[in-house]
C-alpha atoms as a PDB file:
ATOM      1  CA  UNK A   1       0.000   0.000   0.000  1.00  0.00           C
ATOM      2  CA  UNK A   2       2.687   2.175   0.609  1.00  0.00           C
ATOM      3  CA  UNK A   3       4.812   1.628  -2.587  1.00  0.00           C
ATOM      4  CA  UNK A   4       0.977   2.694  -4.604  1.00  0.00           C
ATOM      5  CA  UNK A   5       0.641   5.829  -2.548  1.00  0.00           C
ATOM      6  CA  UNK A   6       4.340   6.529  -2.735  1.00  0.00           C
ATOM      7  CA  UNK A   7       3.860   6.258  -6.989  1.00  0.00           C
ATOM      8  CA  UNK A   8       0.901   7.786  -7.164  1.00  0.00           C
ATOM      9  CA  UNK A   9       2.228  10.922  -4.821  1.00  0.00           C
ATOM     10  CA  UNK A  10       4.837  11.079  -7.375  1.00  0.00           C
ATOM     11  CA  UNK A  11       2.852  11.354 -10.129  1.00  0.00           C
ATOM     12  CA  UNK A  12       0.438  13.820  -9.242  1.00  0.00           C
ATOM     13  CA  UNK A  13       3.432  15.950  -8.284  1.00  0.00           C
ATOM     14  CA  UNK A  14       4.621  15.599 -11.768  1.00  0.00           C
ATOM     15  CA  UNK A  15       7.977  13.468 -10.176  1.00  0.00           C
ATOM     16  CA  UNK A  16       9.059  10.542 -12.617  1.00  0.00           C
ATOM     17  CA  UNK A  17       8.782   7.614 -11.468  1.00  0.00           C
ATOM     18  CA  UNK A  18      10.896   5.585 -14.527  1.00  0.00           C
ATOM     19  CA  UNK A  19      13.624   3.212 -13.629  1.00  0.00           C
ATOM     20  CA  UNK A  20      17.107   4.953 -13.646  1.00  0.00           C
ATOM     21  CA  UNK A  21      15.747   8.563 -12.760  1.00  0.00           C
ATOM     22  CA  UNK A  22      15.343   8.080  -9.351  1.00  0.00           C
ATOM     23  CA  UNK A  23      17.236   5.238  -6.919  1.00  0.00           C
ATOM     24  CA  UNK A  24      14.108   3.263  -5.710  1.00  0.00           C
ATOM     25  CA  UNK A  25      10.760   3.635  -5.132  1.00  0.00           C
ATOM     26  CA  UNK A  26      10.650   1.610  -1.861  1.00  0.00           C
ATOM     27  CA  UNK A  27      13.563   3.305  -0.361  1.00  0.00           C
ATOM     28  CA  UNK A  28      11.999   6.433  -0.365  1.00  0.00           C
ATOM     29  CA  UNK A  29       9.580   5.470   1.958  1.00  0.00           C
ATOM     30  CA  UNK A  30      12.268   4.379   4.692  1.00  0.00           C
ATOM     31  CA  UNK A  31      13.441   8.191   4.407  1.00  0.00           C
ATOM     32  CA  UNK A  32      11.786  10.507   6.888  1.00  0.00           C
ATOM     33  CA  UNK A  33      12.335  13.911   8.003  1.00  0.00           C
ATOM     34  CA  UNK A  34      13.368  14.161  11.636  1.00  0.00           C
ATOM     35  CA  UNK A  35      14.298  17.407  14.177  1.00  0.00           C
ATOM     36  CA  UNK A  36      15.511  18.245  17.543  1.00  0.00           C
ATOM     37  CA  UNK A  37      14.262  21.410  18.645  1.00  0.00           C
ATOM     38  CA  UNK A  38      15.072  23.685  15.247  1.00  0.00           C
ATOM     39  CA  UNK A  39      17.826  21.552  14.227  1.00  0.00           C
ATOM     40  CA  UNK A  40      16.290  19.504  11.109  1.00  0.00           C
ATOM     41  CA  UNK A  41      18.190  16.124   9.927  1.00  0.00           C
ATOM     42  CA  UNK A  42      17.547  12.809   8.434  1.00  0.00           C
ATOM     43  CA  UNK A  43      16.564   9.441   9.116  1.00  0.00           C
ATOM     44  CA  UNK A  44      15.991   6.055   7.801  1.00  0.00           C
ATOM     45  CA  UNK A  45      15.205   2.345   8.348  1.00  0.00           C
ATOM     46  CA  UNK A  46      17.119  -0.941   8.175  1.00  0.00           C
ATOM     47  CA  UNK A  47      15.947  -4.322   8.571  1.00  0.00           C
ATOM     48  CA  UNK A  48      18.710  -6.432  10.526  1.00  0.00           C
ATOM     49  CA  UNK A  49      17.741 -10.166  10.767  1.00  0.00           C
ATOM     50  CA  UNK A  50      14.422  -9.684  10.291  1.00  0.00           C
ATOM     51  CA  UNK A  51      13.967  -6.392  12.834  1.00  0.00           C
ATOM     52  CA  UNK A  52      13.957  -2.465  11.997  1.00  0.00           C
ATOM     53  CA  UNK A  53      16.202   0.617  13.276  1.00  0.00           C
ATOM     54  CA  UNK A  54      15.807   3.775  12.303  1.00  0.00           C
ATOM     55  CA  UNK A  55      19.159   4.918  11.745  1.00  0.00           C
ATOM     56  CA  UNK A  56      20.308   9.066  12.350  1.00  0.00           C
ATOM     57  CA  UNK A  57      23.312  11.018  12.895  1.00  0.00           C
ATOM     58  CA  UNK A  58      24.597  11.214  16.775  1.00  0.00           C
ATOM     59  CA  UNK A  59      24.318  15.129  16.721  1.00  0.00           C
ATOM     60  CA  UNK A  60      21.016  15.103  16.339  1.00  0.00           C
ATOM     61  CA  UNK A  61      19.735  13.726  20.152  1.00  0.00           C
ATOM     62  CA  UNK A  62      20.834  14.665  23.276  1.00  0.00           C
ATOM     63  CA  UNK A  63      24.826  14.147  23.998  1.00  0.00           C
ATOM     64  CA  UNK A  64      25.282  10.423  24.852  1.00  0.00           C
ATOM     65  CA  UNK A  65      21.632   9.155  25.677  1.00  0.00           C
ATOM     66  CA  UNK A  66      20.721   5.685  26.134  1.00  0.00           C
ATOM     67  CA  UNK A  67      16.854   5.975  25.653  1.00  0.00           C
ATOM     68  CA  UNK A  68      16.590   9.088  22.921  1.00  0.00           C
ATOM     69  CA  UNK A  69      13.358  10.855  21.601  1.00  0.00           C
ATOM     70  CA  UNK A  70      13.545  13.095  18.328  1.00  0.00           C
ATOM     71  CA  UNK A  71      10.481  14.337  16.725  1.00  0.00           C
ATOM     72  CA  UNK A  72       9.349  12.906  13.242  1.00  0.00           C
ATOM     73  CA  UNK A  73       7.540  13.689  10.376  1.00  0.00           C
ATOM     74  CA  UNK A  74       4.185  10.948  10.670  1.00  0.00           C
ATOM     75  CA  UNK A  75       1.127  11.292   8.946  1.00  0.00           C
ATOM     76  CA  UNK A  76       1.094  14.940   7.823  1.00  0.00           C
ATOM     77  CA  UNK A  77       2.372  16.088  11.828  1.00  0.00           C
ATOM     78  CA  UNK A  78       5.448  16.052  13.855  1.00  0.00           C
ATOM     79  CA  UNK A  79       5.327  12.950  16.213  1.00  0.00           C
ATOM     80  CA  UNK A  80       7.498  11.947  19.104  1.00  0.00           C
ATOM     81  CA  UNK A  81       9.176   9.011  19.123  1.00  0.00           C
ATOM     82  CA  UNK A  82      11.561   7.455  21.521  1.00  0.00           C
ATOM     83  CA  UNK A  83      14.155   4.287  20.826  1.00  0.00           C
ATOM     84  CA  UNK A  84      17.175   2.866  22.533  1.00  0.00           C
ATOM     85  CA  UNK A  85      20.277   3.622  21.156  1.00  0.00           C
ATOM     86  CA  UNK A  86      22.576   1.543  19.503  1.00  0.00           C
ATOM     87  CA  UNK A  87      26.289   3.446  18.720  1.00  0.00           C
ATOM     88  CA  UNK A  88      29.291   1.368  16.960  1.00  0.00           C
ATOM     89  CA  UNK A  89      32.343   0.942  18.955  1.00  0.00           C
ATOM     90  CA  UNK A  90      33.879   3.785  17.325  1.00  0.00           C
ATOM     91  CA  UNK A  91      33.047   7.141  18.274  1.00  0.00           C
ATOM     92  CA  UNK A  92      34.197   8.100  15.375  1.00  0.00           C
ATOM     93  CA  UNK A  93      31.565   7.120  13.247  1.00  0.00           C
ATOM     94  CA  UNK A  94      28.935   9.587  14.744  1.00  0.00           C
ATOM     95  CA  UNK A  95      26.021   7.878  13.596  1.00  0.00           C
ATOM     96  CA  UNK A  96      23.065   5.858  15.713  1.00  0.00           C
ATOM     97  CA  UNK A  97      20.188   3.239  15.654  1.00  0.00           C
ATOM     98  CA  UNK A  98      17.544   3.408  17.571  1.00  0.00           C
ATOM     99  CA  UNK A  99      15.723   0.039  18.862  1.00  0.00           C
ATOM    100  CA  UNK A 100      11.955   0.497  17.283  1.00  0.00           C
ATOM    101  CA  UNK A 101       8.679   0.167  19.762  1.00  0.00           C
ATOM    102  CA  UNK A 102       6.520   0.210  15.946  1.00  0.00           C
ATOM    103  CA  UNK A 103       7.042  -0.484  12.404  1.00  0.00           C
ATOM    104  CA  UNK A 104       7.531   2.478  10.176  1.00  0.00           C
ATOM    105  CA  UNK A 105       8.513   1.181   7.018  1.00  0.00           C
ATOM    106  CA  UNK A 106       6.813  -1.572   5.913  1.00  0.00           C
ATOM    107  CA  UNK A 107       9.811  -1.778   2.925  1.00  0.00           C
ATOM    108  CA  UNK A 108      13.108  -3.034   3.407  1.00  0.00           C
ATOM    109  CA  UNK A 109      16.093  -2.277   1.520  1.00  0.00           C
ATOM    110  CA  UNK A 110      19.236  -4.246   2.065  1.00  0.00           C
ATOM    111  CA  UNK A 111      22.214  -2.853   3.670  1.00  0.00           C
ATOM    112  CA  UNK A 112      25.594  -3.473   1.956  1.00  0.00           C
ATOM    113  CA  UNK A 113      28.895  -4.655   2.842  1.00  0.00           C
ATOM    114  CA  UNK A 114      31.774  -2.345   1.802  1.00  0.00           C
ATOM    115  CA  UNK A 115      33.036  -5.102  -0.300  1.00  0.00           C
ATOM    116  CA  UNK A 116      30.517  -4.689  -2.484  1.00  0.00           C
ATOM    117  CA  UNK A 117      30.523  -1.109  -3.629  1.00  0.00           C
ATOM    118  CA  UNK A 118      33.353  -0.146  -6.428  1.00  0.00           C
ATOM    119  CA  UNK A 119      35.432   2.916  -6.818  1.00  0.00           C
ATOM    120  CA  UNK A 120      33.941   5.744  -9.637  1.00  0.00           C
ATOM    121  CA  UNK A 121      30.330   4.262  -9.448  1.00  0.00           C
ATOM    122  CA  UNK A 122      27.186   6.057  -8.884  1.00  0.00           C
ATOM    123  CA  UNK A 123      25.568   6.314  -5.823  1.00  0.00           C
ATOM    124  CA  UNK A 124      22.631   8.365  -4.436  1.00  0.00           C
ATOM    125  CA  UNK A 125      22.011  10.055  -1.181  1.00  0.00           C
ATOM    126  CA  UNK A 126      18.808  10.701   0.040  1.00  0.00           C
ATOM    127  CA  UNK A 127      17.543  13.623   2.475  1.00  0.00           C
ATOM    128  CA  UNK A 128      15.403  16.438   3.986  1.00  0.00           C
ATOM    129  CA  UNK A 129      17.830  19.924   3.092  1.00  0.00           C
ATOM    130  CA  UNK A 130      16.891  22.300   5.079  1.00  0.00           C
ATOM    131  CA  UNK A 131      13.961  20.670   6.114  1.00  0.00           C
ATOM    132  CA  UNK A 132      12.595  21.018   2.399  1.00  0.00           C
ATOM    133  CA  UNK A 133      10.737  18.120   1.030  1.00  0.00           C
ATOM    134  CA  UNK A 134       9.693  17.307  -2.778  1.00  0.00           C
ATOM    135  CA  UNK A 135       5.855  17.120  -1.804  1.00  0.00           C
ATOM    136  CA  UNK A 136       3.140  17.057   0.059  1.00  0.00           C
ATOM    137  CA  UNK A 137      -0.157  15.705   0.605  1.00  0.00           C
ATOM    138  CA  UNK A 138      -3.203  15.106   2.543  1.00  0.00           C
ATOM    139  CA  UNK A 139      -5.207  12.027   3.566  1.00  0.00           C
ATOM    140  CA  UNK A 140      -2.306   9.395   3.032  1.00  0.00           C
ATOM    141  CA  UNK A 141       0.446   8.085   4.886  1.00  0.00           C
ATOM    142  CA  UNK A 142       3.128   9.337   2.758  1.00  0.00           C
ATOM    143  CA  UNK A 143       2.700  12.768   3.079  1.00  0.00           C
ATOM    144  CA  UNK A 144       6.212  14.282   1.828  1.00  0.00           C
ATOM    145  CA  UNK A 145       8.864  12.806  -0.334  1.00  0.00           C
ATOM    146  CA  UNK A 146      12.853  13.016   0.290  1.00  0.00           C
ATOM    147  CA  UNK A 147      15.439  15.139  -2.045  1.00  0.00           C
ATOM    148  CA  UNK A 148      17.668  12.529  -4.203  1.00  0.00           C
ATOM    149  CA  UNK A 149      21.076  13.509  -5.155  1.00  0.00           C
ATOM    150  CA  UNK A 150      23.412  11.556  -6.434  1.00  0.00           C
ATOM    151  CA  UNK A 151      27.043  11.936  -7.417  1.00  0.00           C
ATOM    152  CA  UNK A 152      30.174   9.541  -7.521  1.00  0.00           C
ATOM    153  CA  UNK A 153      32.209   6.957  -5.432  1.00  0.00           C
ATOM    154  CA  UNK A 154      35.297   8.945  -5.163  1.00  0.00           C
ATOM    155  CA  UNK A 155      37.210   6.835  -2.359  1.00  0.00           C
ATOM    156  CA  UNK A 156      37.336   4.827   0.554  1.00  0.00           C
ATOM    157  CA  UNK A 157      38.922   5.333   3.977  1.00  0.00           C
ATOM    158  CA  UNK A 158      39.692   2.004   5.355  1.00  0.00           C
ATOM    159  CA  UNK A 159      42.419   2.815   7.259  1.00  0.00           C
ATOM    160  CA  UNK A 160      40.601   2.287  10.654  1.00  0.00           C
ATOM    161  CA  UNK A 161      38.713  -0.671  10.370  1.00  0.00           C
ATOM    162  CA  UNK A 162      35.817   0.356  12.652  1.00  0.00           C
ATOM    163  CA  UNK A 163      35.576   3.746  11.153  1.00  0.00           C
ATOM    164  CA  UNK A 164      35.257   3.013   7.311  1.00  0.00           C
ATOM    165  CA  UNK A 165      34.830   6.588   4.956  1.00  0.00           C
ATOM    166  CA  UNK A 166      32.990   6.781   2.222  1.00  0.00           C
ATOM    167  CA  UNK A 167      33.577  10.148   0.168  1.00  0.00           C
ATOM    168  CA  UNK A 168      31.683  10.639  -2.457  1.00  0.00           C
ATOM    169  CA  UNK A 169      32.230  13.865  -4.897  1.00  0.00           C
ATOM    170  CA  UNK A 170      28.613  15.272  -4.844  1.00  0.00           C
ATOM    171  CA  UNK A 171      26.915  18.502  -3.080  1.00  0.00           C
ATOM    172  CA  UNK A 172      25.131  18.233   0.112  1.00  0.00           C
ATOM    173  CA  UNK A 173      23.257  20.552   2.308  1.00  0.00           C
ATOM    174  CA  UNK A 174      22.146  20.822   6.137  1.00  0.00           C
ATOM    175  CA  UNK A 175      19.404  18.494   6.643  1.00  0.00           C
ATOM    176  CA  UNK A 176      20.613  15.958   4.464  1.00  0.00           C
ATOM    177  CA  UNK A 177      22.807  14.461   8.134  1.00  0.00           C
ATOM    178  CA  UNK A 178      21.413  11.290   8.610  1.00  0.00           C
ATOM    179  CA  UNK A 179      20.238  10.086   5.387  1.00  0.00           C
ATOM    180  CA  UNK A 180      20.961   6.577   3.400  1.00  0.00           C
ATOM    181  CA  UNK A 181      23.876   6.257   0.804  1.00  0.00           C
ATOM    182  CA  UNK A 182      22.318   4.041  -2.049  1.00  0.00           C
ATOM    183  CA  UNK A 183      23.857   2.445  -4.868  1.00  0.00           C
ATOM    184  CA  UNK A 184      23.416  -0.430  -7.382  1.00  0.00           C
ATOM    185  CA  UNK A 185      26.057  -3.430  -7.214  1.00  0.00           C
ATOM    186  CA  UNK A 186      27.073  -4.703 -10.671  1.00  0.00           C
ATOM    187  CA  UNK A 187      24.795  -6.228 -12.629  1.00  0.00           C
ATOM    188  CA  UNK A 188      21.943  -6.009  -9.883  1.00  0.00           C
ATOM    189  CA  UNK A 189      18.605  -4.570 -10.488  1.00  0.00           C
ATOM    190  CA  UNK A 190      17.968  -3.663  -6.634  1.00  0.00           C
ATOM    191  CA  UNK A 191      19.503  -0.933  -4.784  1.00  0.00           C
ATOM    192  CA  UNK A 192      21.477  -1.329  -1.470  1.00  0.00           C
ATOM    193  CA  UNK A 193      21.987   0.975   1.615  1.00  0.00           C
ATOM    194  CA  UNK A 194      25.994   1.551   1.731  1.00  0.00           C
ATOM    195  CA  UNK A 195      26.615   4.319   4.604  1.00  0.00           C
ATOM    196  CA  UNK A 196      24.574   6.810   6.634  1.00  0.00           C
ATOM    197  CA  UNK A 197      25.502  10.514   5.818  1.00  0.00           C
ATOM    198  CA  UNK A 198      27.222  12.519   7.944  1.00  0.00           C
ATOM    199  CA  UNK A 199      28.111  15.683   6.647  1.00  0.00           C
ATOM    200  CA  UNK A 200      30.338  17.270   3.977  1.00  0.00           C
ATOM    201  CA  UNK A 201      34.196  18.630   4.237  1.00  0.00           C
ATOM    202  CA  UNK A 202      34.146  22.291   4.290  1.00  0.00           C
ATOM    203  CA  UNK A 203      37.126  24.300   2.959  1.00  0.00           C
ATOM    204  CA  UNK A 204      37.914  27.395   4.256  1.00  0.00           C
ATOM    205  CA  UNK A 205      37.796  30.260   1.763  1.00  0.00           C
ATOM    206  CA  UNK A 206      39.064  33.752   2.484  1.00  0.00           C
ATOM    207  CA  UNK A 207      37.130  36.774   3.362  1.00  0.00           C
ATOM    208  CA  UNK A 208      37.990  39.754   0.272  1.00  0.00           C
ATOM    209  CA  UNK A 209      36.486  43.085  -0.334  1.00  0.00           C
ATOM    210  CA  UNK A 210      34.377  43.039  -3.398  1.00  0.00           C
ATOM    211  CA  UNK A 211      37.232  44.704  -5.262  1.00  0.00           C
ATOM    212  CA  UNK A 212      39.793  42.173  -4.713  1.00  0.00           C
ATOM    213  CA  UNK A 213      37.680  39.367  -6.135  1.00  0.00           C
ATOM    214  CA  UNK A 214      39.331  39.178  -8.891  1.00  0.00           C
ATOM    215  CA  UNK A 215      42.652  39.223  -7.432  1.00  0.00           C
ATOM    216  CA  UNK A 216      43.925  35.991  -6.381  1.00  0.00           C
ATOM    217  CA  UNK A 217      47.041  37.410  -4.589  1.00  0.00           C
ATOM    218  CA  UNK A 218      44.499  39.760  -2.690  1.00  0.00           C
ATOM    219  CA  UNK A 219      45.533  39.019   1.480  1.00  0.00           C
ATOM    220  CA  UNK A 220      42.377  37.943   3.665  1.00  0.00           C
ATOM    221  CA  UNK A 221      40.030  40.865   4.950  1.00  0.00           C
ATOM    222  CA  UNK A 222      41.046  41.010   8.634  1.00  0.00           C
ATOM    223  CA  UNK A 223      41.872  37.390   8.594  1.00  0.00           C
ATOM    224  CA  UNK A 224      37.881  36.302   8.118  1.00  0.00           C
ATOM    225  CA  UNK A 225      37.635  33.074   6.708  1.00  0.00           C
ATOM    226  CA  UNK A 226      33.801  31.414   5.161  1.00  0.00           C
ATOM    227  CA  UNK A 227      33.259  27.404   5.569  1.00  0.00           C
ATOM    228  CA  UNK A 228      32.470  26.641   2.154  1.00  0.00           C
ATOM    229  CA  UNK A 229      31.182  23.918   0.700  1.00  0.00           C
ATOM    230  CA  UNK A 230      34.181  21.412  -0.996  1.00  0.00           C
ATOM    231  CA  UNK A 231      31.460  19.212  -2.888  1.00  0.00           C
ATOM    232  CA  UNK A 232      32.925  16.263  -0.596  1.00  0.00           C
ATOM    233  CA  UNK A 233      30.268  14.038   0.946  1.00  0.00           C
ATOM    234  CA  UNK A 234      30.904  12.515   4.124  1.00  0.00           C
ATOM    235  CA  UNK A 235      29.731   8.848   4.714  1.00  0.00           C
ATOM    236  CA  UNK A 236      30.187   6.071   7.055  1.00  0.00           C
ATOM    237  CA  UNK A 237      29.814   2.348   6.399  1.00  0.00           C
ATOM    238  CA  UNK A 238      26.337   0.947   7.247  1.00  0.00           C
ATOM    239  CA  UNK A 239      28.347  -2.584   8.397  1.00  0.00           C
ATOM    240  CA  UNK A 240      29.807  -0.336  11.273  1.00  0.00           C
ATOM    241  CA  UNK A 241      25.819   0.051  12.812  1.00  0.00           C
ATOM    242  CA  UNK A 242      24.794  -3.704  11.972  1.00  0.00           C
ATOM    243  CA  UNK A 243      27.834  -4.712  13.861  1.00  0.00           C
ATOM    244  CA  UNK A 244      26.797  -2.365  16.728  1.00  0.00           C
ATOM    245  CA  UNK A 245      23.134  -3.600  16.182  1.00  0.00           C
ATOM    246  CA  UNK A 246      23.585  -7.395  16.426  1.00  0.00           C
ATOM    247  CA  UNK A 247      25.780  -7.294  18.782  1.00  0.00           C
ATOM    248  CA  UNK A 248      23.317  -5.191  21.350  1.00  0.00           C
ATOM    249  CA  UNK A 249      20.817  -6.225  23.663  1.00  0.00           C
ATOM    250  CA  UNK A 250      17.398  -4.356  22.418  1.00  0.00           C
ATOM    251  CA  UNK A 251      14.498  -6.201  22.116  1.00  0.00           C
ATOM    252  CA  UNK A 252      13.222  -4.292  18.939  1.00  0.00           C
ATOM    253  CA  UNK A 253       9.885  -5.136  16.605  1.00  0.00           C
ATOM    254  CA  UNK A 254      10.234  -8.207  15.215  1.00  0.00           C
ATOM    255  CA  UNK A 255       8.607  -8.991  12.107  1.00  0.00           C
ATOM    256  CA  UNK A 256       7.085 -11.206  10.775  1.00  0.00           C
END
């Protein structure tokens, strides 16, 4: 029921819904918009033998919480929900799954090992910017539909083993924190869930009067620097959470 609304939402806001123009159909319905206070981010499910997280970025809940409530976009109004949460053994990777009390997504796309993903290939990543969403609707249960982006492999950090990288050359905004990296392996015609999002690398870029634009040897106005945006998207392995997941002691919904 959720995959007709989902299509049908799409086409009455005049979004495609061919194969190859967007990642998934069903994975956009495991993408929901979450906030804590004004802060918005992302979130998303996973299915780990056979029972669902919803899986966010660390900065967006309270500082080191075992039992964590963040506010979520359900049925056309914000809706509190509260989990247990589940952190990797690295710190590191600053992401988080929270133990469900309900179901959310009744779809389940499969999370990837990093073995599986190659170097150069396309991926997508999948968010709320700014809190913006793609539509919106009354009367059904998908009421709003995530941003897509997509953009390239362009390497992999496996330096620490707990705390694998994913950097992908692509443009990402505030909001998008939390959100699922997707990709297709070779020669397969479903999509899997590679990292969570975490941010992007900023680049500081000097501070110039309006005159000295055009001068690259101009010197910094009173040494003010701007983060700016590198176009380097920050990722961590999903295998780093199912780890953490399966090796916890939540008693999450199990399905059936």
């Amino acid at each position: 029921m959720r995959r007709i609304l989902l299509m049908l939402l799409l086409a009455l806001s005049g979004v495609s819904v061919l194969r190859g123009q967007l990642p998934d159909n069903e994975i956009l319905t495991q993408v929901f918009r979450v906030r804590i206070g004004q802060e918005f981010g992302t979130a998303f499910t996973i299915d780990v033998d056979s029972q669902q997280y919803l899986v966010t970025v660390d900065h967006l809940l309270p500082e080191g919480c075992p039992e964590c409530t963040l506010e979520i976009w359900l049925d056309n109004a914000w809706q509190s929900l509260t989990g247990r949460a589940i952190r990797p053994e690295s710190s590191d990777v600053a992401a988080v799954a929270l133990a469900l009390e309900k179901e959310l997504s009744t779809e389940s796309t499969p999370w990837s090992a990093i073995e599986e993903i190659e170097l150069a290939q396309q991926v997508y990543f999948i968010g709320f910017p700014f809190g913006l969403r793609t539509a919106e609707t009354a009367g059904v249960q998908i009421s709003e539909i995530a941003f897509v982006k997509t953009g390239i492999l362009s390497a992999i950090d496996s330096r620490n083993p707990k705390a694998v990288i994913l950097y992908v050359d692509g443009h990402n905004n505030p909001g998008f924190s939390g959100g699922p990296v997707v990709f297709y392996p070779p020669g397969a015609s479903e999509p899997r869930i590679a990292g969570v999002l975490i941010g992007y690398r900023w680049d500081a870029l000097p501070v110039v009067k309006r005159e000295d634009l055009r001068d690259p040897s101009a010197e910094t106005f009173k040494d003010l620097y701007a983060r700016g945006n590198s176009g380097i998207v920050v990722a961590f392995s999903i295998e780093h959470l199912v780890e953490a997941i399966r090796e916890g002691t939540a008693n999450p919904l199990q399905r059936e």
